[in-house]
Every structure is written in structure tokens, then in C-alpha cells.
Protein backbone atom coordinates (compact mmCIF):
# COMPACT_ATOMS: atom_id res chain seq x y z
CA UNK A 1 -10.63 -29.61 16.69
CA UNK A 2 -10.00 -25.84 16.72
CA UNK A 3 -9.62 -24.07 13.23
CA UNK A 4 -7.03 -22.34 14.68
CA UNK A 5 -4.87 -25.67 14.71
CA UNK A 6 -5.34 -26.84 11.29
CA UNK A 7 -5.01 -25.42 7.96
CA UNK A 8 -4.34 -21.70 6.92
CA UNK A 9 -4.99 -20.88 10.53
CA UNK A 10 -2.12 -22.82 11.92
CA UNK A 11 0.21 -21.73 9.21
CA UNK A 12 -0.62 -17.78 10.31
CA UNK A 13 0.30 -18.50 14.06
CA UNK A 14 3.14 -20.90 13.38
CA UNK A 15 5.00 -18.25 11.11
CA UNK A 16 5.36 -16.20 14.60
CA UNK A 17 8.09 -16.83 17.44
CA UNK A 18 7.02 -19.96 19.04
CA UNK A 19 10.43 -20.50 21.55
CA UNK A 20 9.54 -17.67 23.88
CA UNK A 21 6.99 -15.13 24.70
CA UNK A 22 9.06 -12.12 25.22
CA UNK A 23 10.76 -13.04 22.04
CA UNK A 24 7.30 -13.20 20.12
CA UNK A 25 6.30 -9.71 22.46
CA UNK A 26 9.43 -8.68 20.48
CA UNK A 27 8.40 -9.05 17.44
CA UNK A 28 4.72 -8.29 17.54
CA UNK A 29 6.10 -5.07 19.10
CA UNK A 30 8.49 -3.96 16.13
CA UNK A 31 6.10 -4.44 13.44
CA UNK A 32 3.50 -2.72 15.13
CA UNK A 33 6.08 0.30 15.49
CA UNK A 34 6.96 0.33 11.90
CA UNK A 35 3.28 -0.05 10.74
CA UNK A 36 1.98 3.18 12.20
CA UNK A 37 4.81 5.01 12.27
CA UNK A 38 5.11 4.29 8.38
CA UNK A 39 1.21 4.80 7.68
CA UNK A 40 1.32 8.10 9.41
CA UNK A 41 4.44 9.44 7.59
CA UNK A 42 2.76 8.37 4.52
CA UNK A 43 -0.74 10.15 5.29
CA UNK A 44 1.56 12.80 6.75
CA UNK A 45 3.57 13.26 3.21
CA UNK A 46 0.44 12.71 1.26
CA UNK A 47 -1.48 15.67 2.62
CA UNK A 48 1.05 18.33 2.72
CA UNK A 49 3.20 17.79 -0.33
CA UNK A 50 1.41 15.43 -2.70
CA UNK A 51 -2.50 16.67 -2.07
CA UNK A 52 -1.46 20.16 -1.08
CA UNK A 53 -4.57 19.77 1.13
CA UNK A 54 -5.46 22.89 3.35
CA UNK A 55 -4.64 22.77 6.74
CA UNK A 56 -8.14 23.19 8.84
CA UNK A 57 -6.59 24.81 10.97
CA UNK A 58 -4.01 27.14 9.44
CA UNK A 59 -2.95 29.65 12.36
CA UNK A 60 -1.90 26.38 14.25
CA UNK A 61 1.48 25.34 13.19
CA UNK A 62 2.86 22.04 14.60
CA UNK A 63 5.68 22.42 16.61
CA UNK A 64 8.69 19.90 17.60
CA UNK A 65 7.61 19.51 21.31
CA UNK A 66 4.40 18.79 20.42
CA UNK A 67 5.11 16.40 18.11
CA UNK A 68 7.70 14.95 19.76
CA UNK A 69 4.22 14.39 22.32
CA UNK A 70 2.43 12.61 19.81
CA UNK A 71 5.19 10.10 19.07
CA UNK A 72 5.93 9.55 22.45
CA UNK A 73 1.89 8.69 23.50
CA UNK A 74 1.90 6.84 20.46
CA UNK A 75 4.89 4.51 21.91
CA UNK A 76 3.55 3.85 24.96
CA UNK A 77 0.10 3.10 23.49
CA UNK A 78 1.25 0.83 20.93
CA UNK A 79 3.95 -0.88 23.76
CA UNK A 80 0.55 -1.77 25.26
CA UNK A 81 -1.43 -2.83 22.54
CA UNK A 82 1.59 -5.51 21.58
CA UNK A 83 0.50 -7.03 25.15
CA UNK A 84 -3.00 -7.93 23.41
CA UNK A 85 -2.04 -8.85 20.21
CA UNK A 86 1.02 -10.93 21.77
CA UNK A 87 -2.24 -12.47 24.16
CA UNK A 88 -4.16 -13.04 20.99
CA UNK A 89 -1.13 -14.96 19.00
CA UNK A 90 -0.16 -16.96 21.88
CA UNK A 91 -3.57 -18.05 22.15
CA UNK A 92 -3.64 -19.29 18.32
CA UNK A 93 -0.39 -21.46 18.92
CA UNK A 94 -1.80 -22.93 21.57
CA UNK A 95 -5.04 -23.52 20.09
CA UNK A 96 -7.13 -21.73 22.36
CA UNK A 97 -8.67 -19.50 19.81
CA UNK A 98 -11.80 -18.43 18.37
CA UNK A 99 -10.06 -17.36 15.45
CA UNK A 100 -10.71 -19.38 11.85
CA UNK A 101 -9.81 -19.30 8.81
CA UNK A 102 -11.86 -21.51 6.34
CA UNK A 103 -15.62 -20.06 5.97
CA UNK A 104 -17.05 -23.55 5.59
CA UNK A 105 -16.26 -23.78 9.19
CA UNK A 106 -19.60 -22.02 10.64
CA UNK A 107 -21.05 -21.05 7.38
CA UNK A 108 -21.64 -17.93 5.12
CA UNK A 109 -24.57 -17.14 7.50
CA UNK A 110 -22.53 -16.71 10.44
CA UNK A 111 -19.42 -15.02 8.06
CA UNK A 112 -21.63 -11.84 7.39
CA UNK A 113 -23.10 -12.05 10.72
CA UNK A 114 -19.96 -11.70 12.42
CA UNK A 115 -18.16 -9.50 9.57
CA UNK A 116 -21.07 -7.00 10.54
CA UNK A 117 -20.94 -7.61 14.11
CA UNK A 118 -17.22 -6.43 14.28
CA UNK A 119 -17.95 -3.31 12.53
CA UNK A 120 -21.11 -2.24 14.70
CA UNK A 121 -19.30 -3.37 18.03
CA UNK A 122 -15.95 -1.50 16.85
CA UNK A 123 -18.59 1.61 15.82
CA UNK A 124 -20.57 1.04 19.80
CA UNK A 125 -17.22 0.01 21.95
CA UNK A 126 -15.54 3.10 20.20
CA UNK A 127 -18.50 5.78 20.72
CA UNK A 128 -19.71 4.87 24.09
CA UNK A 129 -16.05 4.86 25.34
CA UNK A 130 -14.73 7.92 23.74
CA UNK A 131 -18.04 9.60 25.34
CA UNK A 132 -17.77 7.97 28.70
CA UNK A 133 -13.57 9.25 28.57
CA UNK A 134 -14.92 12.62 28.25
CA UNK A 135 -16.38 12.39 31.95
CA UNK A 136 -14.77 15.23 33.98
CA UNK A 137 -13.87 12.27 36.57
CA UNK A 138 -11.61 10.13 33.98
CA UNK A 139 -11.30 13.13 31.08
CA UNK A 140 -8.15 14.68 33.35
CA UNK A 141 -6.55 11.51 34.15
CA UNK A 142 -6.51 10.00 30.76
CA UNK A 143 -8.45 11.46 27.68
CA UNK A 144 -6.65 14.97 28.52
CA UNK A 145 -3.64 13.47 27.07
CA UNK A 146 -5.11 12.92 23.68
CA UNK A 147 -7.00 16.11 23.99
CA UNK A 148 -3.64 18.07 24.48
CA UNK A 149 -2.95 18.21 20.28
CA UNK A 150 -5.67 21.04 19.54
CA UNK A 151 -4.66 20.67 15.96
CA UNK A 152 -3.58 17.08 15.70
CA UNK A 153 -1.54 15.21 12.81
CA UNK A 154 -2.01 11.55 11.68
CA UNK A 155 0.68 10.97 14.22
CA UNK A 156 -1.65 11.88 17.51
CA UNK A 157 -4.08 8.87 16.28
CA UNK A 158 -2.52 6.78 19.05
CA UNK A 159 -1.25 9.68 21.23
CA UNK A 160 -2.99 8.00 24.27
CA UNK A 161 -3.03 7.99 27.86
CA UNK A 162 -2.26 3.74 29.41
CA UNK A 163 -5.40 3.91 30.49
CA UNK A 164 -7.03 4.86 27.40
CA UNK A 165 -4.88 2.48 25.26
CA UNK A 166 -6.25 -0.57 27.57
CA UNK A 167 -9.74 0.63 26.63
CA UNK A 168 -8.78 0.81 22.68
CA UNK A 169 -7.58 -2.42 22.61
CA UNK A 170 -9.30 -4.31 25.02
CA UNK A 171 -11.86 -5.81 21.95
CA UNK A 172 -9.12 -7.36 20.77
CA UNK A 173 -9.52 -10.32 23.77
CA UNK A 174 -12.89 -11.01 21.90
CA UNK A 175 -11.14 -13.11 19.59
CA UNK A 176 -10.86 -15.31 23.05
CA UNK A 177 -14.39 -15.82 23.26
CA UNK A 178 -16.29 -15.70 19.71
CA UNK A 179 -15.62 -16.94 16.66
CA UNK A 180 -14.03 -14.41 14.26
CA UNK A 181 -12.76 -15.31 10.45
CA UNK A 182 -9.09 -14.05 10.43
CA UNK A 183 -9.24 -12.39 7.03
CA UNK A 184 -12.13 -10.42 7.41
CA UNK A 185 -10.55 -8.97 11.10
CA UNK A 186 -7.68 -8.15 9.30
CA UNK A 187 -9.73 -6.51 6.75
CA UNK A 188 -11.91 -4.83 9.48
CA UNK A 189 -8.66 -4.23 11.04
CA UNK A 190 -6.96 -2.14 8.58
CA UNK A 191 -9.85 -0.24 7.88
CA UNK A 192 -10.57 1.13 11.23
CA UNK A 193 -6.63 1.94 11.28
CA UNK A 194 -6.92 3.78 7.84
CA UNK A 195 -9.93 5.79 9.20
CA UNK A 196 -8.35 6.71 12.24
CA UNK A 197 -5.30 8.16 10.82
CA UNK A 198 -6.85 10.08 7.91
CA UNK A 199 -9.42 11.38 10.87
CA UNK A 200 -6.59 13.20 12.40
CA UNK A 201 -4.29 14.15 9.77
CA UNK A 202 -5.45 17.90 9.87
CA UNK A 203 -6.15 18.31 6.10
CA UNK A 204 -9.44 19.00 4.48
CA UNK A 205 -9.37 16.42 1.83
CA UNK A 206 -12.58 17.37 -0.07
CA UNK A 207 -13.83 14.68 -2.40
CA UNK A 208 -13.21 12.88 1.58
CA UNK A 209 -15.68 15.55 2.87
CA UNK A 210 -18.33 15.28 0.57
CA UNK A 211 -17.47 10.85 0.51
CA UNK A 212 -18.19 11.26 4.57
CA UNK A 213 -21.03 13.70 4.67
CA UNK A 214 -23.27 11.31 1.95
CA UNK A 215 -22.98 8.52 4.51
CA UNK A 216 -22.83 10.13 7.64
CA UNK A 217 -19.40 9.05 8.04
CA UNK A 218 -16.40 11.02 10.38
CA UNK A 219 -14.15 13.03 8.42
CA UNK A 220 -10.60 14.70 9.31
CA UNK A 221 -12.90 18.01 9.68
CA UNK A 222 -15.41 16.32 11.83
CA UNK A 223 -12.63 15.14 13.93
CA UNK A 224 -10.46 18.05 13.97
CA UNK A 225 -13.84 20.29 15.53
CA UNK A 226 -14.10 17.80 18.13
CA UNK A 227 -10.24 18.07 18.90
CA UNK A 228 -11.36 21.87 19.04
CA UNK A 229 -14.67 22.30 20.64
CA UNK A 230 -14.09 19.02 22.63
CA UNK A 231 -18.96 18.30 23.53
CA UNK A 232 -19.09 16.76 19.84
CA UNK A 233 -18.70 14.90 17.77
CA UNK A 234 -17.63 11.54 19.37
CA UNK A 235 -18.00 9.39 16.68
């Protein structure tokens, strides 16, 4: 039988709206909302009044339309994404996932094999993608959108075309086909998330900087140039 039907696993899917999809759509929906929305007002707050980073790019001051812009790709995005995490849920109540909880299931081998395999095929699916999005063909139909916030704020980390949030969250359906241990995703998960947010909160956070440079990591400056000179730095 399925780890997703017995044990901690079943207890995880259970504790979501079972009577309905659109209800559990709903949900999955609301809390998404609330989660970025919340994490990017934090990093938001953080960097201007509790850091008192510098802006990298000073002579660009955000203004309401455009962030008004960022919240609204961020909406649609995320109204998409709650389609594949809705998919992914469903999937667990009806036992049809690769998801697991207990370790013992396929063994501490295959636990670090697949704990590193997320993290390389997030670090691939998310380069090659972002690089093939930058195609003249597909860069004015979707990536444009993203590429519209020249000086970006945490809250343009989702700013995204539909087209572009189908790519971002279309590893998500992997969870269909391979085994993945549900704690370490949501580990993987929230660190990819974090990442992503500080990458395009416009600060120079320097103890970040130097943290990033040892291990040839992005950084909110690395980001922010390729937000600005648009050729580099994909990753």
C-alpha cells in the first residue's frame, strides 16, 4: 500500500477539504495568498526599516502603479499554482501519490538521493527555463511581464506571465511520478521560496553578498543586474 494512505502521510492529506474540490481549490488558494503576500511584506519591512539596507538601485523609486503590477501578476500566478498544488493534494487523498512520509519506506540511500535530486532539478528546471523564456520568440509574450519591474521588490517574485507560472510550477506534478519524502519537499520548498524573495527584494544585504559570492550562490544584487541588463545572470 501507498505511504501516502497510511500513517503521517494520510493524516497531512486528510487535514485538507475532502467534500469537494473547488472547496479544497479554496482553501489551498487562500493560504497560498496569505503566505507570500505575508513573506514579502515581511522581507519588504525588514529591508527598508529594520536593516536600513541600501537600495541597489537608488534613483529608482517604486511607484503605486507599478506595484500595484507586481501584486496583480503575483495573483494570477499564484491562482494558477493553487491548480497544481490542489492536483497534488487530491492525489494524496486518493492515494495516488508518490509522496511519503516515513524514511524507512525506501531507505536513507534513496532519502539523500532524492533530497539532492530536488535541489539540482529545481537548480536545472529553473536555469534552463528562465534562459529558454528569454528567447525573443516567447520573451515578449510572457517573460516581458516579469521583466517590466526594472527595479523589482520582494513582491515581483511571482509577478508572472500564465504562461510562465505553468512553467514554475509544472515540477510540482513530479510528486505524481517519483517518490518524494514530504518533509524534506517542504523543506526544499520553503527554501527555494525564501531565496526567491530575498533575490528580488532590491536591498544590498551585505553579510548576504559576501554569504552568496563564497558559494557561488544568487544574491538580491546578482538578481537585480539581471532585472537590469536582462543577457545574465539566469541563475
Amino acid at each position: 500500500m501507498s505511504g501516502t494512505t497510511t500513517g503521517e502521510s494520510a493524516m497531512l492529506f486528510q487535514s485538507w477539504p475532502q467534500d469537494g474540490v473547488v472547496e479544497l481549490y479554496g482553501v489551498v488558494l487562500l493560504r497560498l495568498l496569505l503566505l507570500y503576500f505575508g513573506f514579502c511584506l515581511t522581507v519588504d519591512v525588514a529591508c527598508q526599516w529594520v536593516g536600513h539596507y541600501d537600495k541597489i538601485q537608488p534613483r529608482k523609486q517604486r511607484s503605486w502603479s507599478l506595484f500595484a503590477s507586481e501584486c496583480f501578476w503575483s495573483i494570477v500566478c499564484i491562482v494558477i499554482g493553487a491548480v497544481f498544488v490542489t492536483v497534488c493534494i487530491r492525489a494524496g487523498q486518493r492515494g495516488v501519490s508518490k509522496l511519503y512520509w516515513d524514511v524507512a519506506e525506501y531507505g536513507y540511500i534513496f532519502w539523500v538521493l532524492q533530497f539532492v535530486g530536488t535541489w539540482l532539478g529545481n537548480d536545472a528546471w529553473q536555469y534552463w527555463t528562465h534562459r529558454f523564456l528569454h528567447e525573443p520568440f516567447i520573451y515578449q509574450y510572457a517573460h516581458k511581464v516579469h521583466h517590466k519591474f526594472f527595479a523589482p521588490s520582494a513582491f515581483a517574485t511571482m509577478s508572472f506571465h500564465p504562461i510562465e507560472a505553468v512553467v514554475q510550477f509544472l515540477p510540482s506534478l513530479a510528486t505524481l511520478l517519483f517518490p518524494v519524502h514530504i518533509p524534506s519537499l517542504l523543506f526544499s520548498s520553503a527554501c527555494f521560496f525564501t531565496i526567491s524573495v530575498v533575490e528580488h527584494c532590491g536591498h544590498t544585504i551585505t553579510w548576504l553578498e559576501r554569504f552568496s559570492s563564497f558559494f557561488c550562490l544568487s544574491s538580491p544584487f546578482h538578481h537585480d543586474r539581471h532585472h537590469q541588463i536582462l543577457r545574465a545572470n539566469y541563475a
